[in-house]
PDB file of N, CA and C in Angstrom:
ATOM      1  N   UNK A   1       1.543   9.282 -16.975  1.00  0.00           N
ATOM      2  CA  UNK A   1       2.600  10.271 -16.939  1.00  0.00           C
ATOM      3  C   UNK A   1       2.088  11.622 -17.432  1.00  0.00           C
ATOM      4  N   UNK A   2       0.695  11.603 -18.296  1.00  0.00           N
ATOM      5  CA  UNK A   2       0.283  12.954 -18.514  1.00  0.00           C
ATOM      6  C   UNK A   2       0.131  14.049 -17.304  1.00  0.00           C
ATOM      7  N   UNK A   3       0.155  13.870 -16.208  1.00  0.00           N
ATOM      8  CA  UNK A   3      -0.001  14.924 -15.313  1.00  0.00           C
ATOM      9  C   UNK A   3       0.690  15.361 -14.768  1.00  0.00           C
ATOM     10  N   UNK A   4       1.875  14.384 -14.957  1.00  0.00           N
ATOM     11  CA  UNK A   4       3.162  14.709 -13.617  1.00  0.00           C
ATOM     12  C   UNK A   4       3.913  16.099 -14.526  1.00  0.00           C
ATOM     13  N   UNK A   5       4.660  16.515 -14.059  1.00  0.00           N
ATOM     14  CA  UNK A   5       5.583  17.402 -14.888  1.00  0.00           C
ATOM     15  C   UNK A   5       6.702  16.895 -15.331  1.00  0.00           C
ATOM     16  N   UNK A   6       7.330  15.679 -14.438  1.00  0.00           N
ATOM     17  CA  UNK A   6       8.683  15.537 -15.102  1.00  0.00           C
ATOM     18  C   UNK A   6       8.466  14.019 -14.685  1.00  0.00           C
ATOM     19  N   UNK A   7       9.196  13.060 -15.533  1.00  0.00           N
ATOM     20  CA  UNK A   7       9.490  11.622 -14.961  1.00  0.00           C
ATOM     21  C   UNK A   7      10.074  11.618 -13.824  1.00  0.00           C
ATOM     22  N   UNK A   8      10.635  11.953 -13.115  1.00  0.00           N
ATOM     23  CA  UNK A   8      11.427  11.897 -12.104  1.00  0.00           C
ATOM     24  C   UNK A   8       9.966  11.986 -11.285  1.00  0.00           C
ATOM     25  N   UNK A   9       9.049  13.130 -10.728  1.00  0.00           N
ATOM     26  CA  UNK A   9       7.910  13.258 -10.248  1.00  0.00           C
ATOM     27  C   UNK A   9       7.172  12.252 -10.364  1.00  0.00           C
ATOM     28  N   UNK A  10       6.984  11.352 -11.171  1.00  0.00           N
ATOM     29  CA  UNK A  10       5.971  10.077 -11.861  1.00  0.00           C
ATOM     30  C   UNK A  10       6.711   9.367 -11.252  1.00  0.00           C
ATOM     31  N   UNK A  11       8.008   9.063 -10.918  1.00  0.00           N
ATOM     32  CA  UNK A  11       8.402   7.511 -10.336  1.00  0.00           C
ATOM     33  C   UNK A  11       8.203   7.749  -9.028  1.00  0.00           C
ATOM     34  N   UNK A  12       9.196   8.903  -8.462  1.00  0.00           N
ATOM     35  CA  UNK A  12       8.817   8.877  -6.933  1.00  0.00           C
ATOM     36  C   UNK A  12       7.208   8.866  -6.481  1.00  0.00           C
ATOM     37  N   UNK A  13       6.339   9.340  -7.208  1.00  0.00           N
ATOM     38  CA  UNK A  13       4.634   9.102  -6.877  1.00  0.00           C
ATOM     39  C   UNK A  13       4.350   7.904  -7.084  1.00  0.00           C
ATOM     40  N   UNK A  14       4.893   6.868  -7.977  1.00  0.00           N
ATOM     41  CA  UNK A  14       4.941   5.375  -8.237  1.00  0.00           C
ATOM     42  C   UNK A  14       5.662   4.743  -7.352  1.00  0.00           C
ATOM     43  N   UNK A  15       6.592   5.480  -6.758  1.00  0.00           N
ATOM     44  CA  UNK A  15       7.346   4.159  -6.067  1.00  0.00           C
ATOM     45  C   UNK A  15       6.649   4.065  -4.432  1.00  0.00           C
ATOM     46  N   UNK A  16       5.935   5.348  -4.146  1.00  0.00           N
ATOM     47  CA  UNK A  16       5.700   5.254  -2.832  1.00  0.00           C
ATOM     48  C   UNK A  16       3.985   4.530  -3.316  1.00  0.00           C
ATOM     49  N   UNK A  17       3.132   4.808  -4.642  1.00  0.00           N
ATOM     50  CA  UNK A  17       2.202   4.138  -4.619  1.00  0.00           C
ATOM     51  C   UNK A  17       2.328   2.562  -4.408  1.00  0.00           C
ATOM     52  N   UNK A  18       3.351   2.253  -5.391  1.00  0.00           N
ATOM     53  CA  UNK A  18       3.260   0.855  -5.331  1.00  0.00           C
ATOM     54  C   UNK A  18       3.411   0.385  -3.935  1.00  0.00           C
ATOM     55  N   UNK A  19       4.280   0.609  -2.980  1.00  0.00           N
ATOM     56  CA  UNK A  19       4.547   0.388  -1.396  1.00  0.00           C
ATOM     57  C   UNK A  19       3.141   0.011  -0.899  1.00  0.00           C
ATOM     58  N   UNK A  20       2.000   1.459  -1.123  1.00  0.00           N
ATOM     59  CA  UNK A  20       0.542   1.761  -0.006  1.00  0.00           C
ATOM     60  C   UNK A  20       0.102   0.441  -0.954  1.00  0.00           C
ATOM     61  N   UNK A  21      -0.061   0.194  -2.014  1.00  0.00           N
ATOM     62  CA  UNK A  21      -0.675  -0.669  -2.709  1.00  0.00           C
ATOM     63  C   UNK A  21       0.053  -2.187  -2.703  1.00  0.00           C
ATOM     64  N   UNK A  22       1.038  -2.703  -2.429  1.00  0.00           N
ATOM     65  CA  UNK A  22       1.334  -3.733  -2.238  1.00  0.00           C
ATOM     66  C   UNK A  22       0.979  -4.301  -0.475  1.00  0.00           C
ATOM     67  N   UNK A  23       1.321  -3.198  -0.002  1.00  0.00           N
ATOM     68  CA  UNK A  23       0.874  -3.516   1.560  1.00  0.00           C
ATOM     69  C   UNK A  23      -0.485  -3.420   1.770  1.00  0.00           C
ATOM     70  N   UNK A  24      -1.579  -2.904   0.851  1.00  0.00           N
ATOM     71  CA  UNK A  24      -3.196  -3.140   1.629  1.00  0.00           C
ATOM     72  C   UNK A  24      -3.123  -3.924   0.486  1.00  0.00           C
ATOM     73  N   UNK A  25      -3.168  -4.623  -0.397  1.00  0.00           N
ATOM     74  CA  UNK A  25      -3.605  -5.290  -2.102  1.00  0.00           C
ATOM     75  C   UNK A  25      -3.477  -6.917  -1.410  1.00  0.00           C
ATOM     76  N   UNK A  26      -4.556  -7.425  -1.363  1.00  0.00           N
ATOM     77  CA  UNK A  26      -4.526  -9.216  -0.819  1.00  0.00           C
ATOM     78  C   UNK A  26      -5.736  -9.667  -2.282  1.00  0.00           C
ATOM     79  N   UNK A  27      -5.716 -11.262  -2.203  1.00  0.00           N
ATOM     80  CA  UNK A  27      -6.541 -11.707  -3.093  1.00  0.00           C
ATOM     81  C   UNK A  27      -7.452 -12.093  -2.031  1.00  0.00           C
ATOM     82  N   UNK A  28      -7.901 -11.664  -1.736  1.00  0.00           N
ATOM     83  CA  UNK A  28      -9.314 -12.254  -0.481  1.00  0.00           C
ATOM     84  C   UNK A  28      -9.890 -13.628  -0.793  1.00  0.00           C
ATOM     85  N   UNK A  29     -10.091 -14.071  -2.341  1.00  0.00           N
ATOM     86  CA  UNK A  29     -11.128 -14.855  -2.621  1.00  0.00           C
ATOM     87  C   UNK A  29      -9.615 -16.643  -2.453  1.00  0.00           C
ATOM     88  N   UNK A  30      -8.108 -15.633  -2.199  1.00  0.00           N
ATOM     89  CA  UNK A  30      -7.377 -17.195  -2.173  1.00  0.00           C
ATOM     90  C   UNK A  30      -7.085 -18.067  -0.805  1.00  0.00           C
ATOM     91  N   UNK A  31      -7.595 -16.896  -0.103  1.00  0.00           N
ATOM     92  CA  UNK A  31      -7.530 -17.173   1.601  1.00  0.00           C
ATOM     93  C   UNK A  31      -8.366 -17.024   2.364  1.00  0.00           C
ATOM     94  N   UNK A  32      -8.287 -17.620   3.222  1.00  0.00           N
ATOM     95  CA  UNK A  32      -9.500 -17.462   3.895  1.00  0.00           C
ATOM     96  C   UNK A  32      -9.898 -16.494   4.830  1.00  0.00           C
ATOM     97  N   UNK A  33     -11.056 -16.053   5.527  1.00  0.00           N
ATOM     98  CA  UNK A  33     -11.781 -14.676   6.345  1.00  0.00           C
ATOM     99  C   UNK A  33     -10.313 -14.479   7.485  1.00  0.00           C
ATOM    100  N   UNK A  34     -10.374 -15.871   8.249  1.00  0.00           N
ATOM    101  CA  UNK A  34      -9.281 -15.080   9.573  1.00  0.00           C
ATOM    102  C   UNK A  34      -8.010 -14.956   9.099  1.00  0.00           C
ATOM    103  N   UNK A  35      -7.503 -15.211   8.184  1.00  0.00           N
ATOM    104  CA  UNK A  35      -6.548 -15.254   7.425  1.00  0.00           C
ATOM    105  C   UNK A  35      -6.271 -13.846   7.074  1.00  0.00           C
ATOM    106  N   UNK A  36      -7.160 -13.444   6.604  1.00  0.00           N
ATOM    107  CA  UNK A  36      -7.668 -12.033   5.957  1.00  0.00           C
ATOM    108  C   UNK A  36      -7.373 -11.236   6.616  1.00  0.00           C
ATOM    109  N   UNK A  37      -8.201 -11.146   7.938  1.00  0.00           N
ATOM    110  CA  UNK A  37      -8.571 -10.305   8.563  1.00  0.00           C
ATOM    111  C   UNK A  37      -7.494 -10.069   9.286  1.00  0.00           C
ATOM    112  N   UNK A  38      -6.292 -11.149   9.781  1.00  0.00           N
ATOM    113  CA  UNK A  38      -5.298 -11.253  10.107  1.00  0.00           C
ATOM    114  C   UNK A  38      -4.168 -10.169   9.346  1.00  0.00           C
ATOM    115  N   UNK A  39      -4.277 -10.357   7.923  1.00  0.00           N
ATOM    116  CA  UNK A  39      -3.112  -9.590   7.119  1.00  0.00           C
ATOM    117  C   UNK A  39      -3.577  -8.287   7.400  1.00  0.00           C
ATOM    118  N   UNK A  40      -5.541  -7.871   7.464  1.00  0.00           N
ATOM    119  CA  UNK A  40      -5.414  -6.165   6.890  1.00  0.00           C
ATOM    120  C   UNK A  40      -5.505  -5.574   8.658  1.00  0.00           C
ATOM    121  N   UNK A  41      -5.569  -6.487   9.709  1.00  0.00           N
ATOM    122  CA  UNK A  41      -4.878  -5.830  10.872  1.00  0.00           C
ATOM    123  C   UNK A  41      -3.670  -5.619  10.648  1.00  0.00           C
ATOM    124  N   UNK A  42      -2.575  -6.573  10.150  1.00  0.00           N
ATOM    125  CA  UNK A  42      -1.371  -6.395  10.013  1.00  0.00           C
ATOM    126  C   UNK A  42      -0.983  -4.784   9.358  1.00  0.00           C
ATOM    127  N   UNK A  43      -1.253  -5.078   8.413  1.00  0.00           N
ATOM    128  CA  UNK A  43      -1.547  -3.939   7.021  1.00  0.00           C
ATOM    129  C   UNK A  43      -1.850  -2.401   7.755  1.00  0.00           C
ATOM    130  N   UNK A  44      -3.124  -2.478   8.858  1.00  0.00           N
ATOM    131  CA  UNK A  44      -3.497  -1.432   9.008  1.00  0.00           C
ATOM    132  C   UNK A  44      -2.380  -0.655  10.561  1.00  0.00           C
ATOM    133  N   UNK A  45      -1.567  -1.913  10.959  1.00  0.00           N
ATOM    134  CA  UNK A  45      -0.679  -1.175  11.896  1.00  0.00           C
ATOM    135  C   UNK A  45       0.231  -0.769  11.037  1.00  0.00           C
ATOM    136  N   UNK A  46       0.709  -1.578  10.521  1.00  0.00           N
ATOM    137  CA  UNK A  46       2.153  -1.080   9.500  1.00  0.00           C
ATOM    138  C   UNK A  46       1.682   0.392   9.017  1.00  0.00           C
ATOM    139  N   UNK A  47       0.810   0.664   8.518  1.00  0.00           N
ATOM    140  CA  UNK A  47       0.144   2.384   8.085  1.00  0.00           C
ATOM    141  C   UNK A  47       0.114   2.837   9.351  1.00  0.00           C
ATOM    142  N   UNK A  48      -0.260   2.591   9.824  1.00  0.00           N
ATOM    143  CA  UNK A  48      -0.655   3.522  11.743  1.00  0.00           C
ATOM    144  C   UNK A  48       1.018   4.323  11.990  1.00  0.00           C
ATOM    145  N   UNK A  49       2.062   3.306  11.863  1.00  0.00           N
ATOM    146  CA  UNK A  49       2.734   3.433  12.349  1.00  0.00           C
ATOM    147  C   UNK A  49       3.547   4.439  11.386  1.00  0.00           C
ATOM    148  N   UNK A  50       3.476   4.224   9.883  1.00  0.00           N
ATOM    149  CA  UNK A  50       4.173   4.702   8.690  1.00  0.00           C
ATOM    150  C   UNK A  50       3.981   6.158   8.872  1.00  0.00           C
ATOM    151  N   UNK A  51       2.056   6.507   8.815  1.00  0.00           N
ATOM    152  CA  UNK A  51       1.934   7.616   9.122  1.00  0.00           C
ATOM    153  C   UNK A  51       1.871   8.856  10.361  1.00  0.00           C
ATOM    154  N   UNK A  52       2.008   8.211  11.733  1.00  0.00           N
ATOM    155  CA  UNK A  52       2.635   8.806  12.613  1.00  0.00           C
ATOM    156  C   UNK A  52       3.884   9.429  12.557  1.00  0.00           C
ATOM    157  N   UNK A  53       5.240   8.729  11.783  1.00  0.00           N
ATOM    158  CA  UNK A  53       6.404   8.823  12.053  1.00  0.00           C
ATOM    159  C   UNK A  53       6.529  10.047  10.804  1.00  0.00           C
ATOM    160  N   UNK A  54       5.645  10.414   9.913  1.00  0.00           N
ATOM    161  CA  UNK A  54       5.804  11.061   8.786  1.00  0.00           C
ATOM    162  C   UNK A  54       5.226  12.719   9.758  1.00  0.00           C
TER     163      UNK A  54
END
């Protein structure tokens, strides 16, 4: 919170971090490669699409 100026600024920068970070964030080592590779295609349309529409 030292950088933001106001709490209000710190959550909305938290709430959209946590979003980018829950949607690319996997445990790789609990699943397996096509498994994987499966979610961060998933992962990487869901962004394709997030950041077009922005």
């Amino acid at each position: 919170m030292q950088r933001f100026k106001s709490q209000a600024s710190a959550q909305r920068f938290l709430t959209t971090y946590a979003a980018v970070y829950n949607t690319f964030n996997t445990q790789p080592h609990l699943i397996s490669r096509p498994t994987l590779r499966h979610f961060r295609g998933e992962a990487h349309d869901v962004w394709t699409a997030a950041t077009a529409a922005a």
